[in-house]
Protein backbone atom coordinates (compact mmCIF):
# COMPACT_ATOMS: atom_id res chain seq x y z
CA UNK A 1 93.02 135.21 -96.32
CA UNK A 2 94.96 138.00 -94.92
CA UNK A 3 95.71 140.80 -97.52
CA UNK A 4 97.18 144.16 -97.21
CA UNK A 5 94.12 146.01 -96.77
CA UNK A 6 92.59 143.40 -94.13
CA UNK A 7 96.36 144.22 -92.03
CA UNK A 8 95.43 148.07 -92.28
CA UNK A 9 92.07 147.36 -90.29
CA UNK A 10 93.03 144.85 -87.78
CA UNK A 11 96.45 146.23 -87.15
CA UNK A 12 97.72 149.19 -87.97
CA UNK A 13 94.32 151.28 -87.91
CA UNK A 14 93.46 150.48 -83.85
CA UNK A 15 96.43 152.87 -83.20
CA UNK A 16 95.12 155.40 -85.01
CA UNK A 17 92.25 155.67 -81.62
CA UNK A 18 94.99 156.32 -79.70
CA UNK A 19 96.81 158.95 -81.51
CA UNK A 20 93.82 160.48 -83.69
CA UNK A 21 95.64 163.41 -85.69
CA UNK A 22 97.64 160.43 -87.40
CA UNK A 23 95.56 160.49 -90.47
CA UNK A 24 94.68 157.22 -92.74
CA UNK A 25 97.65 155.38 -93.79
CA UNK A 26 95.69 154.29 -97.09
CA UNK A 27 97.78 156.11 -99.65
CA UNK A 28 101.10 154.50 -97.57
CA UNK A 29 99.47 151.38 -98.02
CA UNK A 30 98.77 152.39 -102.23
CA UNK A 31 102.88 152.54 -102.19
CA UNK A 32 103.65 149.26 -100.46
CA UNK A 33 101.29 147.83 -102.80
CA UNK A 34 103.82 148.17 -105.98
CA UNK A 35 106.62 146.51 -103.72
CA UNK A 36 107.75 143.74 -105.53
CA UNK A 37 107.90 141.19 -102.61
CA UNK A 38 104.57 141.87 -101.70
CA UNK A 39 102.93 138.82 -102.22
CA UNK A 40 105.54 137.00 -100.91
CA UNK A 41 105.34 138.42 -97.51
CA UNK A 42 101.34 138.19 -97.84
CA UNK A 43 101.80 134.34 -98.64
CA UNK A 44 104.18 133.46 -95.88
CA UNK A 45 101.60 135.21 -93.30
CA UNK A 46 98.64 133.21 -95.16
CA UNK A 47 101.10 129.91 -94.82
CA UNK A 48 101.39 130.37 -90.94
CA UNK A 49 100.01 127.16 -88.93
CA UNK A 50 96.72 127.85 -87.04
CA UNK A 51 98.37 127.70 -83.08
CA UNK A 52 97.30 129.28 -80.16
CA UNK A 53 97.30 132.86 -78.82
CA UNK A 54 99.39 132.18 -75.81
CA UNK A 55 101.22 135.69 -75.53
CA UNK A 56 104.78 136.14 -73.89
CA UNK A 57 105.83 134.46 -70.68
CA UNK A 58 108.72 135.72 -68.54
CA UNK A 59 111.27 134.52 -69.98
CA UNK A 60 109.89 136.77 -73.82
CA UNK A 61 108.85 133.05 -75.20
CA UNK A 62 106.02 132.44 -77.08
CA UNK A 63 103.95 128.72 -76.44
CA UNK A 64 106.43 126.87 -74.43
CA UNK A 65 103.78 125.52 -72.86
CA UNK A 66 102.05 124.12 -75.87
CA UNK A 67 103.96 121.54 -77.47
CA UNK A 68 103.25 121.13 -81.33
CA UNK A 69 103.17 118.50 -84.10
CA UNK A 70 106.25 118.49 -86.18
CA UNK A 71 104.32 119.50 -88.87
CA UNK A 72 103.41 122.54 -87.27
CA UNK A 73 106.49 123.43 -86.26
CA UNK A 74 108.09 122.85 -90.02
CA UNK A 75 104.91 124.64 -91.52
CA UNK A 76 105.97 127.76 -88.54
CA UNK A 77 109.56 127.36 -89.37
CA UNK A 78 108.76 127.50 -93.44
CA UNK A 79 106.64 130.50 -93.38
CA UNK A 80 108.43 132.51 -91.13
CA UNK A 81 111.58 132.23 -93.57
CA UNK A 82 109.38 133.47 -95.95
CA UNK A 83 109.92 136.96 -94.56
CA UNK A 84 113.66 136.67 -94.51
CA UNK A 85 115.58 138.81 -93.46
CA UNK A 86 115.22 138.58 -89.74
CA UNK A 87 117.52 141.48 -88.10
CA UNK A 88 116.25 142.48 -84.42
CA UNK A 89 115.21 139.11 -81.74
CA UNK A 90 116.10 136.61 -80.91
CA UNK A 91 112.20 135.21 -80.66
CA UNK A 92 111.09 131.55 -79.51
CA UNK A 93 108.04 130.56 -80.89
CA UNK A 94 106.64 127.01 -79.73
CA UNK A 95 109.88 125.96 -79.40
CA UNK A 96 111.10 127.49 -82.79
CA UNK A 97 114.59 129.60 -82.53
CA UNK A 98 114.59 132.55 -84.51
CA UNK A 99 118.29 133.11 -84.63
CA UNK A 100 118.24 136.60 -85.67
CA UNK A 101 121.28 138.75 -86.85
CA UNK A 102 121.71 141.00 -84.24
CA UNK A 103 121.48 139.70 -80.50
CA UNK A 104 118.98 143.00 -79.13
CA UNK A 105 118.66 140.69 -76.40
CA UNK A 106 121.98 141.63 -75.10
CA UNK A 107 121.52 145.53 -75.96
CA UNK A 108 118.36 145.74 -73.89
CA UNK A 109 120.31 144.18 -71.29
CA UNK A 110 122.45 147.05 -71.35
CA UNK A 111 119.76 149.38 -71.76
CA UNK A 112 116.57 148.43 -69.19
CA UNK A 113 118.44 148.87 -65.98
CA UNK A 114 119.34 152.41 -66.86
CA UNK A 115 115.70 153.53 -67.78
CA UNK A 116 113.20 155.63 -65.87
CA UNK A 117 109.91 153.36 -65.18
CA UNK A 118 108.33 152.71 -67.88
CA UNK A 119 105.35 150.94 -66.40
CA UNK A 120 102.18 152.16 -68.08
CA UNK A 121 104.09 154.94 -69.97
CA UNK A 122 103.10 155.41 -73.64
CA UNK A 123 106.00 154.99 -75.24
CA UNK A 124 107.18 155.88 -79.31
CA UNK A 125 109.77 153.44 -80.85
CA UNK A 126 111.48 155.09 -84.07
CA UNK A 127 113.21 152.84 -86.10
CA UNK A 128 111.72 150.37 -84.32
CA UNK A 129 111.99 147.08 -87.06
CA UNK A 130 110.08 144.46 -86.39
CA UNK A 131 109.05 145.67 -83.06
CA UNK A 132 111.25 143.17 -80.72
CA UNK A 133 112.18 145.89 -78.48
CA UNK A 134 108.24 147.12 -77.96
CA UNK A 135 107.83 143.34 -76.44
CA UNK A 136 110.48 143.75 -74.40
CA UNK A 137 109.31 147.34 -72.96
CA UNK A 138 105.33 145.56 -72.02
CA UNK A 139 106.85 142.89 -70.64
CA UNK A 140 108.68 146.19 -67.86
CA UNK A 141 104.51 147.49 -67.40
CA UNK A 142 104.74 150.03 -70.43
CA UNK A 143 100.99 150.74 -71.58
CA UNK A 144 101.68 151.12 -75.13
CA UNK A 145 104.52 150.88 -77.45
CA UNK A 146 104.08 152.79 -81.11
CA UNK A 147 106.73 151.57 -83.06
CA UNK A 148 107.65 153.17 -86.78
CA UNK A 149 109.98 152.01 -88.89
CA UNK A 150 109.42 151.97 -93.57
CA UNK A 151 110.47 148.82 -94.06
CA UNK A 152 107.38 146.68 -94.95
CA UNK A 153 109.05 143.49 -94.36
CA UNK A 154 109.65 144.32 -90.51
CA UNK A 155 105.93 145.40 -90.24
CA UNK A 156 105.06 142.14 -91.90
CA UNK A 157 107.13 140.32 -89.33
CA UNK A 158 106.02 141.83 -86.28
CA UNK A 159 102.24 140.45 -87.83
CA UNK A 160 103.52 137.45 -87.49
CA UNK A 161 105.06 137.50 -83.97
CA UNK A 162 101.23 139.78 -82.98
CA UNK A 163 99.26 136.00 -84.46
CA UNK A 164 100.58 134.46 -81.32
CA UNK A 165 100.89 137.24 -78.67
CA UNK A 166 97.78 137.61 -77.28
CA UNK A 167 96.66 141.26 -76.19
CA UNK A 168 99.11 143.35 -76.44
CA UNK A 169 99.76 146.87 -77.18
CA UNK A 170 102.57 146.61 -79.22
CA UNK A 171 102.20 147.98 -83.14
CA UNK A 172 104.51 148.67 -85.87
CA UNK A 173 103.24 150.88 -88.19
CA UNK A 174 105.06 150.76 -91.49
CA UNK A 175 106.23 154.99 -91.66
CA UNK A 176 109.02 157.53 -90.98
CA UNK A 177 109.15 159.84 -87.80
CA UNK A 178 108.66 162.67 -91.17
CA UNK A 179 105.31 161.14 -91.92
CA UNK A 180 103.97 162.01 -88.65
CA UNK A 181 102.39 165.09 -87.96
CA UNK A 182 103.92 166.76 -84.78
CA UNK A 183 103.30 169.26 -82.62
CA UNK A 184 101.48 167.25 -80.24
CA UNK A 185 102.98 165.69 -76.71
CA UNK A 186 101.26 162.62 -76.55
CA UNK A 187 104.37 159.71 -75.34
CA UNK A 188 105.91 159.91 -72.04
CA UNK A 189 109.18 157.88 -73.41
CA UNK A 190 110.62 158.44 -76.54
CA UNK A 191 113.34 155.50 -78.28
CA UNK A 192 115.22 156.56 -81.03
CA UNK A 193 117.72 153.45 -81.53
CA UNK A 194 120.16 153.01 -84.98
CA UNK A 195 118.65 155.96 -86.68
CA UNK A 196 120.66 159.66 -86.21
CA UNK A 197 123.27 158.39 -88.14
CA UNK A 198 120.74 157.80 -91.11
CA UNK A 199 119.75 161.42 -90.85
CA UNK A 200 121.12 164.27 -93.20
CA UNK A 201 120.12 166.35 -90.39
CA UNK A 202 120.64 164.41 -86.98
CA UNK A 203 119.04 168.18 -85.18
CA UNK A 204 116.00 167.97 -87.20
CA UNK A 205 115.25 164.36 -86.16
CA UNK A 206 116.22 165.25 -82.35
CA UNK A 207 113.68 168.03 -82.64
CA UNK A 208 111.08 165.85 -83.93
CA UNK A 209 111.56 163.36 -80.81
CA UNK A 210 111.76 166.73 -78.65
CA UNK A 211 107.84 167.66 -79.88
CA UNK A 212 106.39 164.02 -79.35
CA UNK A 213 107.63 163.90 -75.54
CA UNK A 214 105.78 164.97 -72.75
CA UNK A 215 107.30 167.68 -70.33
CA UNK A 216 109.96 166.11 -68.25
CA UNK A 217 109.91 162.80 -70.84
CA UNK A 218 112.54 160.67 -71.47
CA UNK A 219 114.16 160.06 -75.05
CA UNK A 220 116.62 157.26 -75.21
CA UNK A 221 119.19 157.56 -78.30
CA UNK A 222 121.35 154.81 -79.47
CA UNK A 223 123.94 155.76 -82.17
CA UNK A 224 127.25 154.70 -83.57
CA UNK A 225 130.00 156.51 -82.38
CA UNK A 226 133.49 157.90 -82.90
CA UNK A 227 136.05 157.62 -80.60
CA UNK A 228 136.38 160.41 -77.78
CA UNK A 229 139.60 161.78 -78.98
CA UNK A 230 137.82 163.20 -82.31
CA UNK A 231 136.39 167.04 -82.19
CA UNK A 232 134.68 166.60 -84.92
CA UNK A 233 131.46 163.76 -86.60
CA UNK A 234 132.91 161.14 -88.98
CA UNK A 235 131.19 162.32 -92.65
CA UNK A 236 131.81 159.36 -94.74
CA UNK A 237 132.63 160.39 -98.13
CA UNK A 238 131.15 156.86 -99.35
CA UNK A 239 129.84 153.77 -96.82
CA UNK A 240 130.29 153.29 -93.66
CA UNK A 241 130.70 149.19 -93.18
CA UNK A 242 129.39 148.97 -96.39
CA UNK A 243 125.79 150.92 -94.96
CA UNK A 244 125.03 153.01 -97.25
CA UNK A 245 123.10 156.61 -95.87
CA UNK A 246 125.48 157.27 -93.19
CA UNK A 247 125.31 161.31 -92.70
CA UNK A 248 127.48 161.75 -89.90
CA UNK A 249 128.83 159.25 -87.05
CA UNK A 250 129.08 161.81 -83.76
CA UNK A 251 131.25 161.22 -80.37
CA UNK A 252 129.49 160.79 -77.56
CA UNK A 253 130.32 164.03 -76.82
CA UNK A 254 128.70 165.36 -80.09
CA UNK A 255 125.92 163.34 -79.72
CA UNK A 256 125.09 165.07 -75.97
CA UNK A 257 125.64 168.58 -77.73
CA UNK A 258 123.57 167.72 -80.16
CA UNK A 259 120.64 167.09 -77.67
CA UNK A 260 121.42 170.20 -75.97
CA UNK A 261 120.85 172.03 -78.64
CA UNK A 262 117.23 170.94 -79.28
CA UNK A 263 116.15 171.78 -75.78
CA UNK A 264 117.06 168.17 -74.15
CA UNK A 265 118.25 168.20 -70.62
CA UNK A 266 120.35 165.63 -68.14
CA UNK A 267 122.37 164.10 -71.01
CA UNK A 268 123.93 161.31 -69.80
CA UNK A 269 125.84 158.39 -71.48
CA UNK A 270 125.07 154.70 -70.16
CA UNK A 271 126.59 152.74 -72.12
CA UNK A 272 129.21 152.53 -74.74
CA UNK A 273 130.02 149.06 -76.42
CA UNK A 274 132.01 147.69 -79.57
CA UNK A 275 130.02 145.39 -81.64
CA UNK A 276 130.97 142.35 -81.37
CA UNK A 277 130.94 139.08 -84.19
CA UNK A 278 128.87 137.50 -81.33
CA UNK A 279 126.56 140.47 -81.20
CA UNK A 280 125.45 141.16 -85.29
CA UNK A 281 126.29 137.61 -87.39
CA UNK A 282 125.31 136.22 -90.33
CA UNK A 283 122.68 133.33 -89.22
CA UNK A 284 119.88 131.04 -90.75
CA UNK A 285 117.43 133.78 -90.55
CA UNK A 286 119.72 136.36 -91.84
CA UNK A 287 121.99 135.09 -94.66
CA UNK A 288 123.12 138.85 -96.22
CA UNK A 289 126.50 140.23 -95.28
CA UNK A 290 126.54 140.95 -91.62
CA UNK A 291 128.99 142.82 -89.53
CA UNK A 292 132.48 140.51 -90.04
CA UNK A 293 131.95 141.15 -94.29
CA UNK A 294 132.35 144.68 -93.30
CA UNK A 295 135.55 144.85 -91.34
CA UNK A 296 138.61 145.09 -92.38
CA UNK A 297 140.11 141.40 -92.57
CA UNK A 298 143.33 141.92 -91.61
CA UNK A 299 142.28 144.78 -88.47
CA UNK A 300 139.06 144.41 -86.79
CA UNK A 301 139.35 148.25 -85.83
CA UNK A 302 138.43 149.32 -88.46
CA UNK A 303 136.25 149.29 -91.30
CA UNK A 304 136.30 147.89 -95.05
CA UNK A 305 136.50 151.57 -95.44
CA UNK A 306 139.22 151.92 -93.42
CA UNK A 307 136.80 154.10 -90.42
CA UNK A 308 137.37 152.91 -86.95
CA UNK A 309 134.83 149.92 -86.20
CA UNK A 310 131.54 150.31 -85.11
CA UNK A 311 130.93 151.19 -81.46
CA UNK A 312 127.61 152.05 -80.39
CA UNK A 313 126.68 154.89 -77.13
CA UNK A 314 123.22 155.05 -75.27
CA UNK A 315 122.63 158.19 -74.13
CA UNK A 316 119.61 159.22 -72.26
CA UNK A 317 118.35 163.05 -71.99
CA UNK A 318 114.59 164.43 -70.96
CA UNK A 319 112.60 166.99 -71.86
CA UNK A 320 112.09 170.48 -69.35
CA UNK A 321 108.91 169.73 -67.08
């Protein structure tokens, strides 16, 4: 029976070898112990059909070439709901569509072809959820992907997706970039994607990505942004799109300033893209609110708020060799 503590040791400890000043997670572990859903997550792992460890094949999908019973694949399909909801993917898992709310699929399309190599980089993945993009970076040689990200549920999916993907080096480990000690350069590529704008202080988190690069690293930030013509970072007074912690929404502009100003170097933009109802959707696998609650319905520009719509800039900086 897989419990909390047995996920610790086959999991989330290994990592620790790897990065050894990241001490024992046991007292996080204490706190996701009181979380109500708990043992709902713990059953729906426990509930998950004994298939094989096939890993990814080139086209990111798991056991394509293992066809199962329909009772396995309704006993896959069942548990897998049980840790509802399902944000970043999509995943296919012996044939199963996870139908996930946000297509990441077509953001790492954007993303990949403007990256340095990352073939058997060590690589950090902050607000990582439930690790889809981590798959995605192995599958271009990466040696390692750390991902962090506090929401237990996301850990507790990327289990799930880890039963079936044999080997890899791909671990979400259920903390934020605060509850790691810096100080130490240990990742060559640093992702920080859907997270800034979260941050009461988006120059304390850059600096935090800034001491876990190597010299002449990459970091790779993905934010919402404001449209060029503003001087100034959006500060919503209330939401933003009905989120609720956004700090301040920079232009890309800002965002490149902000960089600069905790010792990045080379800021450039990549890519800049409005969200699109075909992009982030309400689906099977996510049935909360999703991006079209949280427009305005009579002008898609803008916000229930009344802010201009979401439109999200990749920018990519490095650190000084």
């Amino acid at each position: 029976m897989i419990t909390l503590s047995s996920l610790a040791a086959s999991q989330w400890h290994p990592v620790l070898n790897f990065i050894p000043h990241w001490c024992s997670l046991d007292t996080g572990f204490e706190v996701f112990q009181k979380h109500g859903d708990l043992p709902v997550w713990l059953d729906a792992l426990n509930a998950l059909p004994d298939l094989p460890s096939t890993g990814f094949d080139e086209n990111g999908n798991i056991g394509g070439q293992h066809p199962i019973s329909i009772d396995d694949h309704n006993q896959l399909e069942n548990a897998l709901l049980g840790l509802h909801p399902w944000r970043k993917g999509p995943f296919n898992l012996f044939g199963l569509h996870i139908n996930t709310e946000w297509r990441s699929d077509w953001k790492w399309q954007r993303i990949h072809k403007h990256l340095g190599p990352l073939r058997d980089r060590n690589i950090l993945d902050v607000g990582c959820g439930n690790g889809y993009y981590g798959w995605r970076m192995l599958q271009q040689g990466a040696r390692r992907v750390v991902g962090i990200d506090p929401t237990l549920v996301f850990a507790m999916q990327h289990q799930a997706i880890s039963r079936y993907a044999q080997g890899a080096n791909n671990y979400v480990l259920p903390l934020r970039l605060e509850d790691v000690p810096a100080g130490r350069e240990e990742f060559d590529t640093v992702f920080s994607m859907g997270v800034i704008y979260h941050c009461r202080d988006p120059l304390d988190h850059l600096r935090r990505l800034f001491a876990h690069l190597k010299p002449g690293g990459e970091v790779i930030l993905e934010t919402l942004v404001m449209p060029d013509s503003w001087n100034q970072a959006l500060a919503p007074p209330a939401r933003y799109a009905r989120m609720r912690n956004v700090w301040q929404v920079p232009t890309s502009k800002i965002a490149c300033e902000w960089l600069q100003l905790s010792g990045f170097q080379c800021c450039r933009v990549v890519d800049v893209t409005t969200t699109s109802f075909d992009e982030q959707r309400t689906t099977k696998w996510m049935h909360f609110e999703s991006l079209q609650e949280c427009l305005d319905p009579g002008n898609s520009e803008l916000t229930i708020e009344g802010h201009p719509a979401p439109v999200r800039a990749v920018i990519i900086a490095s650190k000084p060799d």
